[in-house]
Protein backbone atom coordinates (compact mmCIF):
# COMPACT_ATOMS: atom_id res chain seq x y z
CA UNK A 1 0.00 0.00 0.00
CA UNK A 2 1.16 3.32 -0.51
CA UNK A 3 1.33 4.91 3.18
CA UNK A 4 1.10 8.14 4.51
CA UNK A 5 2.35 8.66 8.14
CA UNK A 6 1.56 11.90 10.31
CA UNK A 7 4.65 13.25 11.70
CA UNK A 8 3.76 16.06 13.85
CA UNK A 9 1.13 14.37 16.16
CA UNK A 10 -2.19 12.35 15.83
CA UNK A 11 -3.75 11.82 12.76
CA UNK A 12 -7.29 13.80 13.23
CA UNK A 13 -4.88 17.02 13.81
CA UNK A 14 -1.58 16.90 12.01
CA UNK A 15 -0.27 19.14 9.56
CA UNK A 16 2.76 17.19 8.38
CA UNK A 17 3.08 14.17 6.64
CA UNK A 18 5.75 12.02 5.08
CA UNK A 19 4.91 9.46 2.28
CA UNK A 20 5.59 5.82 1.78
CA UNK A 21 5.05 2.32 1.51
CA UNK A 22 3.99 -0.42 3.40
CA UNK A 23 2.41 -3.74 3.90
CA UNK A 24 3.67 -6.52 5.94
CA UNK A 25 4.93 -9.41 2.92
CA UNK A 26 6.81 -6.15 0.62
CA UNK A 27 7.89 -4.92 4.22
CA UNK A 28 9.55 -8.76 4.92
CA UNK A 29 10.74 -8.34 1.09
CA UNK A 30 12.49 -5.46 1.94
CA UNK A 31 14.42 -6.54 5.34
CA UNK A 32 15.44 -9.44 3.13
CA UNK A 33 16.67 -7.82 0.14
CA UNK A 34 19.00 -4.95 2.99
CA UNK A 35 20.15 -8.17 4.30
CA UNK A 36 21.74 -9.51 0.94
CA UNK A 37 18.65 -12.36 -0.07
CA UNK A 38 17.53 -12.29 -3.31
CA UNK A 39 13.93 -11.94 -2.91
CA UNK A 40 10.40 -11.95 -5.30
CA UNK A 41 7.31 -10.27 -4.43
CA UNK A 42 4.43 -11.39 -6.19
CA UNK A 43 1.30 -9.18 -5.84
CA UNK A 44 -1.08 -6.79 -7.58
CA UNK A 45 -1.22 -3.36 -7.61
CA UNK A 46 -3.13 -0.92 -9.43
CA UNK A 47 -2.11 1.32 -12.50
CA UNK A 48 -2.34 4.54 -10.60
CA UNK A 49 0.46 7.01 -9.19
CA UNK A 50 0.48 5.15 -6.05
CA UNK A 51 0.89 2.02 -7.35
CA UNK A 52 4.21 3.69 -9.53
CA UNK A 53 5.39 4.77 -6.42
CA UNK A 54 5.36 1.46 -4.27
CA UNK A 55 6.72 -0.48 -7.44
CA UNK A 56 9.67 2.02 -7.73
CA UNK A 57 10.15 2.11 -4.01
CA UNK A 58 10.70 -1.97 -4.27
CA UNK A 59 12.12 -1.77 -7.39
CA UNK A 60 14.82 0.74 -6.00
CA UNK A 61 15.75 -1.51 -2.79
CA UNK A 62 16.42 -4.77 -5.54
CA UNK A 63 12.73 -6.99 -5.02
CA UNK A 64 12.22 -8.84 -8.05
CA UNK A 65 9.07 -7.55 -9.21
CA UNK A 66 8.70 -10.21 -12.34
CA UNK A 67 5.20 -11.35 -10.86
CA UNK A 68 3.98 -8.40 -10.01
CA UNK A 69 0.50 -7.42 -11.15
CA UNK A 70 -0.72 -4.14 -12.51
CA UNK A 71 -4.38 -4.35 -12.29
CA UNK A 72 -6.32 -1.14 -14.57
CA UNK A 73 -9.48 -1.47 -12.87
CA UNK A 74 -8.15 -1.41 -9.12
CA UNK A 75 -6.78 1.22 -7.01
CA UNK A 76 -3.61 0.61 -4.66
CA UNK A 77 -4.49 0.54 -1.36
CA UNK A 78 -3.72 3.17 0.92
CA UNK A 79 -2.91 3.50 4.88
CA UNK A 80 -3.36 6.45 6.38
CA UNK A 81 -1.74 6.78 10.23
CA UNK A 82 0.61 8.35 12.83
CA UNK A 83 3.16 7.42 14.78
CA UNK A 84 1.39 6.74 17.83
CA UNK A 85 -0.85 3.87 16.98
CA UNK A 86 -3.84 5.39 15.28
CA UNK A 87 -3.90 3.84 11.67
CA UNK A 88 -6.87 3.58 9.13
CA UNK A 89 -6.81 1.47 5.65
CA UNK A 90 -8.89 2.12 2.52
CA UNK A 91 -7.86 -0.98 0.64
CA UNK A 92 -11.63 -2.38 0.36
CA UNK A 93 -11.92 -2.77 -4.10
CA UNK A 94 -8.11 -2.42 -3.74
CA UNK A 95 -5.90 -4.56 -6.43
CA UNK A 96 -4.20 -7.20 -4.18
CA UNK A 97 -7.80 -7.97 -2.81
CA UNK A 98 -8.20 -9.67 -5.91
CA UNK A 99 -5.31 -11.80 -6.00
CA UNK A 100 -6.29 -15.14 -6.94
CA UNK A 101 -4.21 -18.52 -7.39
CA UNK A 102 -3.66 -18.38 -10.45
CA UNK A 103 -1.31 -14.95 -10.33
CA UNK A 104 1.09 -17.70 -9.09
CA UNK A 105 0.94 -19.64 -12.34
CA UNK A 106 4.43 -18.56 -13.70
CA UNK A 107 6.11 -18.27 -10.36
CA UNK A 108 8.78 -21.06 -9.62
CA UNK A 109 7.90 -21.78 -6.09
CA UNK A 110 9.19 -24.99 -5.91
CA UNK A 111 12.85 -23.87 -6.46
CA UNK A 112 12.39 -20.77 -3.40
CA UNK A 113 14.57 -21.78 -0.28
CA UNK A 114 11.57 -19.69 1.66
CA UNK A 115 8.07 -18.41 0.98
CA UNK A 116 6.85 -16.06 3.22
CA UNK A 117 2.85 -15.05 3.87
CA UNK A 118 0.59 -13.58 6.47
CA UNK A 119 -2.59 -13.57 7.48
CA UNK A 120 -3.73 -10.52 6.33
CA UNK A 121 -3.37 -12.05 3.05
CA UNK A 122 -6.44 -14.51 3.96
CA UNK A 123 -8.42 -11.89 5.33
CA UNK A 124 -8.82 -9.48 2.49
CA UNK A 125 -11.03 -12.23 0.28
CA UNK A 126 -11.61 -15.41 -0.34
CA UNK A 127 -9.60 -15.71 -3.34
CA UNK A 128 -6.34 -14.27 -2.24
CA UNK A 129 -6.37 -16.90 1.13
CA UNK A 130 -6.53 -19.55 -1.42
CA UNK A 131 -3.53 -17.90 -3.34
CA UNK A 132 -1.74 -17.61 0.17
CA UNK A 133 -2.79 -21.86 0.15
CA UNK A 134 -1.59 -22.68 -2.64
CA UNK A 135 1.78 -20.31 -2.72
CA UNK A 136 2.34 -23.14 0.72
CA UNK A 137 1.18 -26.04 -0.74
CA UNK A 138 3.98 -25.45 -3.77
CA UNK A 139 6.45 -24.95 -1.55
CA UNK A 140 9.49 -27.30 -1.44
CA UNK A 141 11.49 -26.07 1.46
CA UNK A 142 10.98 -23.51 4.48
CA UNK A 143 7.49 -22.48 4.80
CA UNK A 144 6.61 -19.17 6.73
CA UNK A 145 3.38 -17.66 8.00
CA UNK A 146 3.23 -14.40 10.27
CA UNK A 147 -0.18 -14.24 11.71
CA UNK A 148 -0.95 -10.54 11.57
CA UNK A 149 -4.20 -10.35 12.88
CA UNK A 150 -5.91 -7.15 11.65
CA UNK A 151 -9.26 -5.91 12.52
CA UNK A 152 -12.19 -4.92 9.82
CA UNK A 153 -11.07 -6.36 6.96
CA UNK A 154 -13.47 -9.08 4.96
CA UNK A 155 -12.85 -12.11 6.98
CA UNK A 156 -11.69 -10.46 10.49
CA UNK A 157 -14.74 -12.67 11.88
CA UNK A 158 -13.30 -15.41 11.15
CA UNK A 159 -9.57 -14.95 11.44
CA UNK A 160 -8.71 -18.00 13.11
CA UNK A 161 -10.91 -20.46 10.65
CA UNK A 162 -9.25 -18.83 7.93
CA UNK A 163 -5.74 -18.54 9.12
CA UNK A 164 -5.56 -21.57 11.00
CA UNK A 165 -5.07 -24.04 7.35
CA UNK A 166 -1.85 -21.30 6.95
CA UNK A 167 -0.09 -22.09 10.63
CA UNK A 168 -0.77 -25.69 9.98
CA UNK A 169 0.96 -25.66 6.56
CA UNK A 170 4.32 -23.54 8.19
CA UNK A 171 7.35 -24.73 9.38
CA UNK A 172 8.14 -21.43 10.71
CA UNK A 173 5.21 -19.38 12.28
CA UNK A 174 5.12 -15.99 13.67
CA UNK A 175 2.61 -14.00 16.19
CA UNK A 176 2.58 -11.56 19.37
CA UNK A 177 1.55 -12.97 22.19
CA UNK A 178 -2.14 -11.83 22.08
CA UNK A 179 -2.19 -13.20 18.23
CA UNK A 180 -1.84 -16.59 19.52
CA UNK A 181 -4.17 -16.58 22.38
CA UNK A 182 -6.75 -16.24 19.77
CA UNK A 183 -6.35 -19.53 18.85
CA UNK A 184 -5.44 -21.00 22.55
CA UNK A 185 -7.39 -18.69 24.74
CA UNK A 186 -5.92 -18.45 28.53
CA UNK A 187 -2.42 -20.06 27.25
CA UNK A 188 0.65 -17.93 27.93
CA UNK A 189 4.30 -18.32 27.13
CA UNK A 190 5.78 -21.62 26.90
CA UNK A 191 2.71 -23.75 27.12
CA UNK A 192 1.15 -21.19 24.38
CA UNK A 193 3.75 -22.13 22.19
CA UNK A 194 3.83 -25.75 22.41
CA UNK A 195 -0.26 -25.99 22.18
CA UNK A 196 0.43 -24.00 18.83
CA UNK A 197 3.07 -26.56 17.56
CA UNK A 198 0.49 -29.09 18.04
CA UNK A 199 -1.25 -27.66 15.20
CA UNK A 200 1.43 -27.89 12.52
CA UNK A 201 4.55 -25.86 12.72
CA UNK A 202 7.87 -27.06 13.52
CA UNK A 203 9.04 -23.96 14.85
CA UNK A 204 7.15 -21.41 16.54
CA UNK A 205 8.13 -17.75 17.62
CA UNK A 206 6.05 -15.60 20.01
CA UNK A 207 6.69 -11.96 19.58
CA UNK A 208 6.27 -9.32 22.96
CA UNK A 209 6.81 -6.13 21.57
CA UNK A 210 8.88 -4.16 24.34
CA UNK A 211 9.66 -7.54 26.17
CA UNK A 212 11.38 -8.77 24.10
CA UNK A 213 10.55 -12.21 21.93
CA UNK A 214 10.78 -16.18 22.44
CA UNK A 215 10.80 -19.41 20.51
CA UNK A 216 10.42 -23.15 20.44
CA UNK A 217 12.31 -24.83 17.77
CA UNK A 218 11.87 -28.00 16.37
CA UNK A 219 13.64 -30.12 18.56
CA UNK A 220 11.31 -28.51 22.15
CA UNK A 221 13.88 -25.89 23.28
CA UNK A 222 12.11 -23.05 24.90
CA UNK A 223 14.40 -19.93 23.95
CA UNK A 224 13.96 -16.23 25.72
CA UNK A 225 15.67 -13.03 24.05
CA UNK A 226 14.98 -9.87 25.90
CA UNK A 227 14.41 -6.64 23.86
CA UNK A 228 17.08 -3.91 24.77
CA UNK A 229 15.43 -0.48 25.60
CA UNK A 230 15.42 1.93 22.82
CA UNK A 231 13.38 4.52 21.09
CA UNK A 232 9.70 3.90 19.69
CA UNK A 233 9.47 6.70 17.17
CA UNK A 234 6.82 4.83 15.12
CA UNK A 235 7.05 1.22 16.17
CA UNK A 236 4.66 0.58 12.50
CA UNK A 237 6.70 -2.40 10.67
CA UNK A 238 8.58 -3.75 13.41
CA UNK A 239 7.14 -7.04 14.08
CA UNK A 240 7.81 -6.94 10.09
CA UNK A 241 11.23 -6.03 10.28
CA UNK A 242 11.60 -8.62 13.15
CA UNK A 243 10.43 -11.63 10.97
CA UNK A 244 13.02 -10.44 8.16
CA UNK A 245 15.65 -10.40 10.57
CA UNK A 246 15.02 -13.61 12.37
CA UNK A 247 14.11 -15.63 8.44
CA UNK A 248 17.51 -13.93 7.16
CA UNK A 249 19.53 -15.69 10.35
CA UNK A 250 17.60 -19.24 9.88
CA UNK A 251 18.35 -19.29 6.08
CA UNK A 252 21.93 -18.10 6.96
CA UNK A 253 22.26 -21.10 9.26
CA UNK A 254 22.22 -19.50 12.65
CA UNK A 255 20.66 -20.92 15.72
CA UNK A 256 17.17 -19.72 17.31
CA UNK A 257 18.89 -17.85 19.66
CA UNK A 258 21.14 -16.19 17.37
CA UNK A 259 17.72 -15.55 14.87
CA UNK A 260 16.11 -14.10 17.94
CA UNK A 261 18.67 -11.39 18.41
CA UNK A 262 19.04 -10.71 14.91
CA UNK A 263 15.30 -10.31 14.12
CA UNK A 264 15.10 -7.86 17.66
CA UNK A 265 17.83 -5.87 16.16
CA UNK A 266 16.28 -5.35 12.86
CA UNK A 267 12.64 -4.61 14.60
CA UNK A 268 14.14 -1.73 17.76
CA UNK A 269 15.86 -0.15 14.10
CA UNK A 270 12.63 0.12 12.30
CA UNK A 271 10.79 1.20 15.59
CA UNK A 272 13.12 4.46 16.08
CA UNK A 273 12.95 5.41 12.88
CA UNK A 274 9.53 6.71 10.78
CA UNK A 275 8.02 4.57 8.29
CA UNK A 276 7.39 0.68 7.85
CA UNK A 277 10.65 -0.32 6.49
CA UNK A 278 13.18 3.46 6.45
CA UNK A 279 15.31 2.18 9.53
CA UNK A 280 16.32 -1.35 8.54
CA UNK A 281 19.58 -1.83 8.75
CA UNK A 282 21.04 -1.99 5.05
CA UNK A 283 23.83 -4.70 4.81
CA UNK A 284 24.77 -3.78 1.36
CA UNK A 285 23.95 -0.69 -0.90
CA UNK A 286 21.08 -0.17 -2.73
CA UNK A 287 21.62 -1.48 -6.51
CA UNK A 288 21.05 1.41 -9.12
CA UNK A 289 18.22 1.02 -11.76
């Protein structure tokens, strides 16, 4: 989505504004791509200025936009918010709300050492969770799923019937704390974690904002990381910038622990600086057009 963040206080009353992008997969994308991955984005946007500007945007920082969709009859979507937790989306009609399965036709899944999907993806219509399904179900090696539970979109009344078939297909899944207890009310910690694992992934991370983050790998090992202190300019795209950081040290070969500190990194960056994606720390330059 093309996003435009109030700078200067809350949204009903600012005066400044600074433009960009976001969305949680291109936001991933990104974090991938500063960290040296070669990564694909496949999504639709529309043929409008905004959608020019979040293609160059990607473009600029290296994702492979090959399967990218320009759709004529479909806006982008937009966000609209501030940096202190107010944010509102007009992406209702929008382009990528009419993904379907079949915009992964030409992609070659099966040779990706990670695909990478959330559940917002399943709650903007039915046909782009069965895109979401079937991106999975192609899927040779690591399979990841970030839960992102947002409010009133299409299927936000049934987030856990529809995301649930996406955690059980992952062998890496993401959510806060309070994401999770929507599927295992009352369950905290540890025992939350486990009770998820029961449901299909291999390996599954619990994210605590300001405290910090934990995971239980594949082999049962509870593992704690505790979030240094730092600034929360706009903490927008830091559970995004997290999951980059923590996918980048898996694929890499480093341990959970190692992941853990690595993803935390990447996320306290974003949070101190404005916009989804600005502060991620950039391993190598950004390649020239």
């Amino acid at each position: 989505m093309l996003s435009v963040v109030a700078v200067d206080g809350p949204l009903e009353r600012a005066t400044s504004f600074v433009a960009t992008h976001g969305g949680a997969e291109s936001n991933v994308c990104v974090g991938l791509a500063r960290r040296g991955h070669v990564v694909a984005w496949v999504s639709a946007l529309g043929e409008d200025p905004a959608g020019d500007r979040v293609a160059t945007a990607l473009a600029i920082e290296g994702v492979d936009l090959r399967w990218l969709r320009r759709d004529p009859g479909r806006q982008t979507g937009l966000m609209l918010r501030d940096a202190v937790g107010a944010v509102r989306y007009y992406r209702g009609g929008s382009a990528a709300s009419a993904l379907t399965a079949h915009d992964l036709a030409s992609v070659p899944v099966e040779t990706a050492r990670a695909v990478f999907v959330t559940g917002i993806t399943a709650l903007i219509g039915p046909e782009p969770g069965a895109a979401a399904l079937e991106l999975l179900r192609r899927a040779t090696e690591v399979r990841v799923v970030d839960v992102n539970l947002r409010r009133r979109l299409w299927g936000s009344d049934r987030a856990v019937e529809l995301i649930e078939p996406l955690v059980a297909s992952a062998d890496i899944a993401f959510a806060g704390e309070h994401e999770w207890q929507a599927f295992e009310p009352g369950a905290t910690g540890e025992e939350l974690a486990r009770r998820i694992a029961g449901r299909g992934p291999r390996e599954v991370v619990v994210k605590r904002g300001p405290r910090g983050a934990c995971a239980l790998d594949a082999d049962g090992r509870w593992v704690e990381h505790a979030r240094e202190p730092g600034p929360d300019a706009d903490p927008v795209g830091a559970g995004d910038a997290f999951a980059a950081g923590y996918l980048s040290a898996r694929l890499e070969g480093g341990t959970v622990e190692e992941a853990l500190a690595t993803g935390a990194g990447c996320g306290a960056a974003v949070a101190a600086t404005v916009g989804d994606t600005e502060g991620f720390p950039r391993r190598r330059p950004a390649p020239a057009l």
